[in-house]
C-alpha atoms as a PDB file:
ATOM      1  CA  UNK A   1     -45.545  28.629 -53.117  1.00  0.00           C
ATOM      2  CA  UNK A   2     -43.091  26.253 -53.000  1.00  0.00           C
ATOM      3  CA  UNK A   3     -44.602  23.840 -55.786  1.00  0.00           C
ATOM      4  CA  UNK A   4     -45.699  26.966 -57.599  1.00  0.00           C
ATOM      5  CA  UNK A   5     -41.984  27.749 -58.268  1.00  0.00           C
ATOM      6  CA  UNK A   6     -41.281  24.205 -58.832  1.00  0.00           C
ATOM      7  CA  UNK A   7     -43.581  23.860 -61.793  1.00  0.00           C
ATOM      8  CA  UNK A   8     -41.749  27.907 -63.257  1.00  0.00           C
ATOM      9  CA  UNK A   9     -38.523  25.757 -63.699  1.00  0.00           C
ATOM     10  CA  UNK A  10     -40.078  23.013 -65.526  1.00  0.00           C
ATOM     11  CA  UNK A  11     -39.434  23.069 -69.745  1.00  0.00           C
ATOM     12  CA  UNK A  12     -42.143  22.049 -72.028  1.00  0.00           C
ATOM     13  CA  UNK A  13     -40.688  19.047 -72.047  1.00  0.00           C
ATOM     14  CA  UNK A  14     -40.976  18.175 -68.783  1.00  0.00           C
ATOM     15  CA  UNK A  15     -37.284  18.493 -67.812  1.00  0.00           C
ATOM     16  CA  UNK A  16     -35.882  20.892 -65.044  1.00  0.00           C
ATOM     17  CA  UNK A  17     -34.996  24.203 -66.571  1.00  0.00           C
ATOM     18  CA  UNK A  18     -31.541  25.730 -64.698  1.00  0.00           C
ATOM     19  CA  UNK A  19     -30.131  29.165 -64.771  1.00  0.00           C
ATOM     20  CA  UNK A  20     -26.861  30.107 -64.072  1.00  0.00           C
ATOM     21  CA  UNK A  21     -27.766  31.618 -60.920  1.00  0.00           C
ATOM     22  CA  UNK A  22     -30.046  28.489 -59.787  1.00  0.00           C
ATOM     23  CA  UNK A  23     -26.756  26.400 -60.128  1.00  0.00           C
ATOM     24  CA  UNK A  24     -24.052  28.506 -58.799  1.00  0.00           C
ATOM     25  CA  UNK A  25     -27.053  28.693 -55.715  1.00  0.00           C
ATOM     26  CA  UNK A  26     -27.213  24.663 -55.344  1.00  0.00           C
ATOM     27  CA  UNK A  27     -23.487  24.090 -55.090  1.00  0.00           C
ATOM     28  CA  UNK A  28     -23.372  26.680 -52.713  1.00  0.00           C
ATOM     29  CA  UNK A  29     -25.898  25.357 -50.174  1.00  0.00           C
ATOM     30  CA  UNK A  30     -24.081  21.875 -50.949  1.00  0.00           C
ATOM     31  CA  UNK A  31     -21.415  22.772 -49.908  1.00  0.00           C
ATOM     32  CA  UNK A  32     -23.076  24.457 -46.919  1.00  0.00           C
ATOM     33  CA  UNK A  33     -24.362  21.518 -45.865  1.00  0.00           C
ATOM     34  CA  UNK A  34     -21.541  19.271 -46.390  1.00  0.00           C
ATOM     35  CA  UNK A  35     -19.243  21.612 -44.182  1.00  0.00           C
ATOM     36  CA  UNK A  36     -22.371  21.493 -41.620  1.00  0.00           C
ATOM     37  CA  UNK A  37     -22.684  17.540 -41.651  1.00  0.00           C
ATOM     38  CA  UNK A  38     -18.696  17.560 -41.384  1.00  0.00           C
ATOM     39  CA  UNK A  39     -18.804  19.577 -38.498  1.00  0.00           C
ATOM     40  CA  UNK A  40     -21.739  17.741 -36.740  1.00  0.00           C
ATOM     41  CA  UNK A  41     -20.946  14.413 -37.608  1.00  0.00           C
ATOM     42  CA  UNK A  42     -16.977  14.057 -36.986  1.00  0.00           C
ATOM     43  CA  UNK A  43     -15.701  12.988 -34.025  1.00  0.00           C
ATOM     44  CA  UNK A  44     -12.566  14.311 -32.080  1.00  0.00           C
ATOM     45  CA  UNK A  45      -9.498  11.680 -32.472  1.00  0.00           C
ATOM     46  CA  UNK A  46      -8.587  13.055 -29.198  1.00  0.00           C
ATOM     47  CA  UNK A  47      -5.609  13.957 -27.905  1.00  0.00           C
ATOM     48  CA  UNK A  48      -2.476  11.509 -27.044  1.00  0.00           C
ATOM     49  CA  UNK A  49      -0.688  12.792 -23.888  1.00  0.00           C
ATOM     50  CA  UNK A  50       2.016  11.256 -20.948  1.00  0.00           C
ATOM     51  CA  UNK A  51       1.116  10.304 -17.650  1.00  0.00           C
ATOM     52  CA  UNK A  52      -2.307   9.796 -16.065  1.00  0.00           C
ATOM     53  CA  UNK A  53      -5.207  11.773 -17.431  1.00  0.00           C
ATOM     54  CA  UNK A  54      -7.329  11.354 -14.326  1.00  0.00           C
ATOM     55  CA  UNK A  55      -5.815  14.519 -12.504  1.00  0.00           C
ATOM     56  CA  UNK A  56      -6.893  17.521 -11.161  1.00  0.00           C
ATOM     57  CA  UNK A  57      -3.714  18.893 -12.499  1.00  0.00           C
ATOM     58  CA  UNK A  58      -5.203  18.171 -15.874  1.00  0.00           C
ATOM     59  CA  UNK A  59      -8.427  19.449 -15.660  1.00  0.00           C
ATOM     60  CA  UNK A  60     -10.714  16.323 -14.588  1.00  0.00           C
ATOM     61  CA  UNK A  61     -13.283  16.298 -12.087  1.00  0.00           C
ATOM     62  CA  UNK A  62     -15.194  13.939 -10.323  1.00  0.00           C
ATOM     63  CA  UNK A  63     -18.808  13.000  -9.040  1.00  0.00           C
ATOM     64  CA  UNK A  64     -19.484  10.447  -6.332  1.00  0.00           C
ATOM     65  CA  UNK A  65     -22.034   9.772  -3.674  1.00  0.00           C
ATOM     66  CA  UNK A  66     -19.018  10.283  -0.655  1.00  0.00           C
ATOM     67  CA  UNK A  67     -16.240  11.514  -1.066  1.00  0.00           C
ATOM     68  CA  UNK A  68     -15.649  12.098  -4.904  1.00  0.00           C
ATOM     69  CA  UNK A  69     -12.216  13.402  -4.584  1.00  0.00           C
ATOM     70  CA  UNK A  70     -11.083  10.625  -2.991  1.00  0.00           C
ATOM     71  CA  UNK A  71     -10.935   8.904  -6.661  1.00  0.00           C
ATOM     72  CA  UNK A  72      -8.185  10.771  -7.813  1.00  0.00           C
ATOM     73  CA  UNK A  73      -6.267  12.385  -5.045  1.00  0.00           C
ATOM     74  CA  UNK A  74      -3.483   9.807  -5.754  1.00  0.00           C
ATOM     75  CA  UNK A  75      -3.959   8.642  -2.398  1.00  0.00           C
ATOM     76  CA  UNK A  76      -3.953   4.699  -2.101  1.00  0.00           C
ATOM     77  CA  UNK A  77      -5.602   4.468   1.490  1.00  0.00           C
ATOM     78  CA  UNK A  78      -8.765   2.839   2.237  1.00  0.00           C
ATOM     79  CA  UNK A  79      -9.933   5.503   4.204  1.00  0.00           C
ATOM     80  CA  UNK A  80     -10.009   7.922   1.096  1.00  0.00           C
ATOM     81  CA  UNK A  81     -12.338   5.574  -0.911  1.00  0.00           C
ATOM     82  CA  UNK A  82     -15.371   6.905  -2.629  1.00  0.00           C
ATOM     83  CA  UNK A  83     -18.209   5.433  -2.188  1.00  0.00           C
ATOM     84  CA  UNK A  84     -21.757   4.637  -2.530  1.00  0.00           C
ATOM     85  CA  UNK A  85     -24.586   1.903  -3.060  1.00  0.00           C
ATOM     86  CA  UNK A  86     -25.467  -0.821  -5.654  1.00  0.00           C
ATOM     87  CA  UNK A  87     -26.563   1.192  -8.431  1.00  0.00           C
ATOM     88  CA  UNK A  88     -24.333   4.302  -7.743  1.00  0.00           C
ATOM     89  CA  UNK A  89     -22.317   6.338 -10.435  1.00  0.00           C
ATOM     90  CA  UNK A  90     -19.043   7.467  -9.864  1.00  0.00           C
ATOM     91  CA  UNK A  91     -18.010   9.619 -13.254  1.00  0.00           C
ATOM     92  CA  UNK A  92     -14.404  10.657 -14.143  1.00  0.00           C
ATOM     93  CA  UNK A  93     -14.747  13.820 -16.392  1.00  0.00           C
ATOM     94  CA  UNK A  94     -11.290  14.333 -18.105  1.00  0.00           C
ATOM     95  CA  UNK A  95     -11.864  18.128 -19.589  1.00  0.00           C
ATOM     96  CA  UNK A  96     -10.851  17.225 -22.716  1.00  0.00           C
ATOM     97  CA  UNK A  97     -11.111  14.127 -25.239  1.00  0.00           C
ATOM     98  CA  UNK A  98      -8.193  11.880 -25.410  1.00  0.00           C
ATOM     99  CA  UNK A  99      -7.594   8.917 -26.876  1.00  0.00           C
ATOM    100  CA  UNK A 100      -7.317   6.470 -24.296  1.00  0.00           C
ATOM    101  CA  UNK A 101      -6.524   2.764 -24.150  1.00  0.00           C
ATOM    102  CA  UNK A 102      -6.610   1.854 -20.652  1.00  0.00           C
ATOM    103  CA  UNK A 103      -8.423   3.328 -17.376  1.00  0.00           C
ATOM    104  CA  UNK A 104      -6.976   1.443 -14.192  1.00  0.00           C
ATOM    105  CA  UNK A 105      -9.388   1.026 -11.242  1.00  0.00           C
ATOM    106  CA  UNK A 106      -8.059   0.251  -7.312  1.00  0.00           C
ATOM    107  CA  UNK A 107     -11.377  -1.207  -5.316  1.00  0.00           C
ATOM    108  CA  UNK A 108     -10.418  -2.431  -1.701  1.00  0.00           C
ATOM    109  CA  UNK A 109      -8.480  -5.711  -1.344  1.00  0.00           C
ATOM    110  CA  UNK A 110     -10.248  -7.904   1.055  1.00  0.00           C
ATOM    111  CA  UNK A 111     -10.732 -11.868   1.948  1.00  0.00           C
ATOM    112  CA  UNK A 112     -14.257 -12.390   0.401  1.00  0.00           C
ATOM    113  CA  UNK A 113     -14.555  -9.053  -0.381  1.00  0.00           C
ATOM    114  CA  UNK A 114     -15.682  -8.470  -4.426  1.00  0.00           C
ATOM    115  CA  UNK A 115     -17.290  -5.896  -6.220  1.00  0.00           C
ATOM    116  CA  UNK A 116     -19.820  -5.887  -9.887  1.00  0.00           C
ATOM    117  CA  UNK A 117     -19.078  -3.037 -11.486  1.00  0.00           C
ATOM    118  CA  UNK A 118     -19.900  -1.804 -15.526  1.00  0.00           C
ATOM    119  CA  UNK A 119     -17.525   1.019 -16.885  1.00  0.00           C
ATOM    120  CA  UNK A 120     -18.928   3.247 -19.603  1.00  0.00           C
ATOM    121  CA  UNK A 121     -17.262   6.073 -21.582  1.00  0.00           C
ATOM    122  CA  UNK A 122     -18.519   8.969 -23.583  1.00  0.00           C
ATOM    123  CA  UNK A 123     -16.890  11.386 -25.926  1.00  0.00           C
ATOM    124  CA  UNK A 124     -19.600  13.948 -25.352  1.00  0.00           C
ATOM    125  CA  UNK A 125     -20.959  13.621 -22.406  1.00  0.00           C
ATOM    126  CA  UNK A 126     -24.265  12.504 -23.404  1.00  0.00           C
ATOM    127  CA  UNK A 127     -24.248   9.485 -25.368  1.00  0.00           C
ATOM    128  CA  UNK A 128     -22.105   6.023 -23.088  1.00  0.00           C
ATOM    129  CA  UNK A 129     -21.013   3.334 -24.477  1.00  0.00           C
ATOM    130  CA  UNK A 130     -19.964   0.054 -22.324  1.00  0.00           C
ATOM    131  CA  UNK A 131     -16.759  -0.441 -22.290  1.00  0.00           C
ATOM    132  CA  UNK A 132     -16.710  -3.337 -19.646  1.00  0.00           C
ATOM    133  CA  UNK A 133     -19.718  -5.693 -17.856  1.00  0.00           C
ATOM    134  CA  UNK A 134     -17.660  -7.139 -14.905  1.00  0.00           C
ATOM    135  CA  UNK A 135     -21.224  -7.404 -13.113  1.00  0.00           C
ATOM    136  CA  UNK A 136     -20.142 -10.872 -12.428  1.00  0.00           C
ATOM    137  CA  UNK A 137     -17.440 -12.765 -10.984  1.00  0.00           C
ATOM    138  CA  UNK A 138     -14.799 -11.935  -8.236  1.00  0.00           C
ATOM    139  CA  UNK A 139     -13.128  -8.569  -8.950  1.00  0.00           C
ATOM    140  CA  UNK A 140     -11.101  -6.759  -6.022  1.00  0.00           C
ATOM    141  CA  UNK A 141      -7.557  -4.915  -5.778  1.00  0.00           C
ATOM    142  CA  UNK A 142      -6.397  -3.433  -9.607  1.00  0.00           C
ATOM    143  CA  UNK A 143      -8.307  -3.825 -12.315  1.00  0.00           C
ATOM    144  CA  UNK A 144      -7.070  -3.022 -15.664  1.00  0.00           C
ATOM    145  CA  UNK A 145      -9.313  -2.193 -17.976  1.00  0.00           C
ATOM    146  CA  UNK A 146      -7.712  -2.444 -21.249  1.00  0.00           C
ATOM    147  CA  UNK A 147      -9.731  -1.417 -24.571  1.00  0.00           C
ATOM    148  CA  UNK A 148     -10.076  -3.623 -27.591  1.00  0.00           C
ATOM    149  CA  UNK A 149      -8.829  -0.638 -29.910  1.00  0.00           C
ATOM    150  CA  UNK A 150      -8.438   2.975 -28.484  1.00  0.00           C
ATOM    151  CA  UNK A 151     -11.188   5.117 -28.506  1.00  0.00           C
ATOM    152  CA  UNK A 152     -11.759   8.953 -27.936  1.00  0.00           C
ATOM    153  CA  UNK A 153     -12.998   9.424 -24.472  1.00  0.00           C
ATOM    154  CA  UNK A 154     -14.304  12.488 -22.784  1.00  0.00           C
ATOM    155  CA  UNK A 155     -15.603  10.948 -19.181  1.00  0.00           C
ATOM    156  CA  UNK A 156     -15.758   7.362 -17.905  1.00  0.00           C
ATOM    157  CA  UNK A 157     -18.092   6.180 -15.155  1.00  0.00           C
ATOM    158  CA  UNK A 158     -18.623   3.255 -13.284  1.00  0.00           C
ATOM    159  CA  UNK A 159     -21.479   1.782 -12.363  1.00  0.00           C
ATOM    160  CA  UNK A 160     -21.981  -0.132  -8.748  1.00  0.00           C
ATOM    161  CA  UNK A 161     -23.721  -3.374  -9.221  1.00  0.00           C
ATOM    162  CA  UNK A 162     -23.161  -4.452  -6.117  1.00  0.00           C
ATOM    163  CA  UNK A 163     -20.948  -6.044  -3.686  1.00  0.00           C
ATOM    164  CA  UNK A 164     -19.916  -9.391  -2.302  1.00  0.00           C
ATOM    165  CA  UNK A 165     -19.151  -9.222   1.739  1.00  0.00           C
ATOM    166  CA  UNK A 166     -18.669  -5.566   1.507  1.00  0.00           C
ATOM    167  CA  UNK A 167     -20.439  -2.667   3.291  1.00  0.00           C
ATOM    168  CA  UNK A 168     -20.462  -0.367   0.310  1.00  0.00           C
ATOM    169  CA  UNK A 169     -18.832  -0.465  -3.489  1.00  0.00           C
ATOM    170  CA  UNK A 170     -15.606   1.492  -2.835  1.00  0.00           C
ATOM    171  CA  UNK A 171     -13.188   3.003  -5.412  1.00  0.00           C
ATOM    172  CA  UNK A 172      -9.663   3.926  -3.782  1.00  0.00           C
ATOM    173  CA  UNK A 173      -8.380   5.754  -6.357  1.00  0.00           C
ATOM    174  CA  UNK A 174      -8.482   5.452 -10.413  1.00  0.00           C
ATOM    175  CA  UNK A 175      -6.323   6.692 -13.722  1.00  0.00           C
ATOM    176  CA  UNK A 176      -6.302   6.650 -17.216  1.00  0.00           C
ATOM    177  CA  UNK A 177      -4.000   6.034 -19.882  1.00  0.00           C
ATOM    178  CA  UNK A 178      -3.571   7.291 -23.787  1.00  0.00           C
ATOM    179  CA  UNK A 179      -3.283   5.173 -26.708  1.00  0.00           C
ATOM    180  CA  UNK A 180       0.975   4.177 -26.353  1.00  0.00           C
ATOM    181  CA  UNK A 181       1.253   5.488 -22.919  1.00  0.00           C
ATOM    182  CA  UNK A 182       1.934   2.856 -20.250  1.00  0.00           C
ATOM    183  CA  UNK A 183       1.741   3.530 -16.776  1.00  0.00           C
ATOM    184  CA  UNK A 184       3.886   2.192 -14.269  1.00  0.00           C
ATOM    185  CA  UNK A 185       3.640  -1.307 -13.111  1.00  0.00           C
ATOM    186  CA  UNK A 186       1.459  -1.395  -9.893  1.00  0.00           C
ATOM    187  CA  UNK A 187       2.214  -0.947  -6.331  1.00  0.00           C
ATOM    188  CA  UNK A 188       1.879  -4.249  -4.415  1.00  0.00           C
ATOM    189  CA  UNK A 189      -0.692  -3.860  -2.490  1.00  0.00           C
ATOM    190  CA  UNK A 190      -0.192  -2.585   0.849  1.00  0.00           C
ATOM    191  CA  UNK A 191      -1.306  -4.942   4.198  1.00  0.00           C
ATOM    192  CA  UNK A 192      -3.439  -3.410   6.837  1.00  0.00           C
END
């Protein structure tokens, strides 16, 4: 047993007697397990790349209620929108981690028209962390969503929390941007 062996490496004394072999065996599994927590425990900087992230081209997909692809087609219609219901989850899986500073978001410009929204991010795909509450107030057209430090992201998602005037939460089409990567100013907005 266990404690049997316990009490064999006890000295008359009281004190733990060692052998050679029991040390040489200790640091081994030490070192075992510091390589193990290491490995479990560390978390991928991410990489640092040009351009948008948020492309097919790149490896990311989507998920959506409607029309998922929509999100990242680079198509700035209306018409392409995805979209769903308060309480719907549209994710942006990248592929890979990067290390992103900004994720840009186009919802539908309208008169009277805003949308509450919460963007999370992950860096693996199970654990989310908020990255923005805009559950409130009047948000339409671009939003920038700029991070307080850069952070290794995996996926993003945003969360519908509902709409003002609007038939449905809508996302026209979204990107994301590495730590020292800007992307281009924005397109004025286009009048239908």
């Amino acid at each position: 047993s266990f404690y049997g062996a316990f009490l064999d490496t006890l000295g008359p004394d009281g004190s733990v007697r060692h052998t050679e072999d029991d040390l040489v065996a200790e640091a081994q599994y030490i070192d075992q397990a510091v390589e193990n927590a290491i490995k479990t425990f560390s978390i991928n900087p991410g990489s640092i790349e040009d351009g948008n992230v948020a492309t097919t081209a790149r490896g990311a997909t989507v998920d959506a209620p409607t029309n998922a692809a929509g999100m990242i087609d680079g198509s700035l219609e209306r018409e392409n929108a995805a979209r769903g219901e308060a309480g719907a989850v549209f994710t942006v899986n990248l592929g890979k981690v990067y290390r992103l500073e900004l994720i840009r978001l186009l919802l539908p410009k309208a008169d009277g028209h805003f949308y509450h929204y919460v963007v999370e991010t992950t860096v693996d795909g199970e654990k989310w962390e908020e990255l923005e509450d805009r559950s409130k107030g009047e948000w339409n057209g671009m939003q920038a969503i700029k991070f307080r430090a850069p952070r290794p992201v995996k996926a993003y998602r945003v969360i519908a929390k509902g709409t003002v005037e609007a038939k449905s939460f809508a996302i026209v089409e979204t990107d994301a941007w590495c730590e020292g990567k800007n992307p281009p100013p924005p397109e004025p907005d286009k009048k239908k």
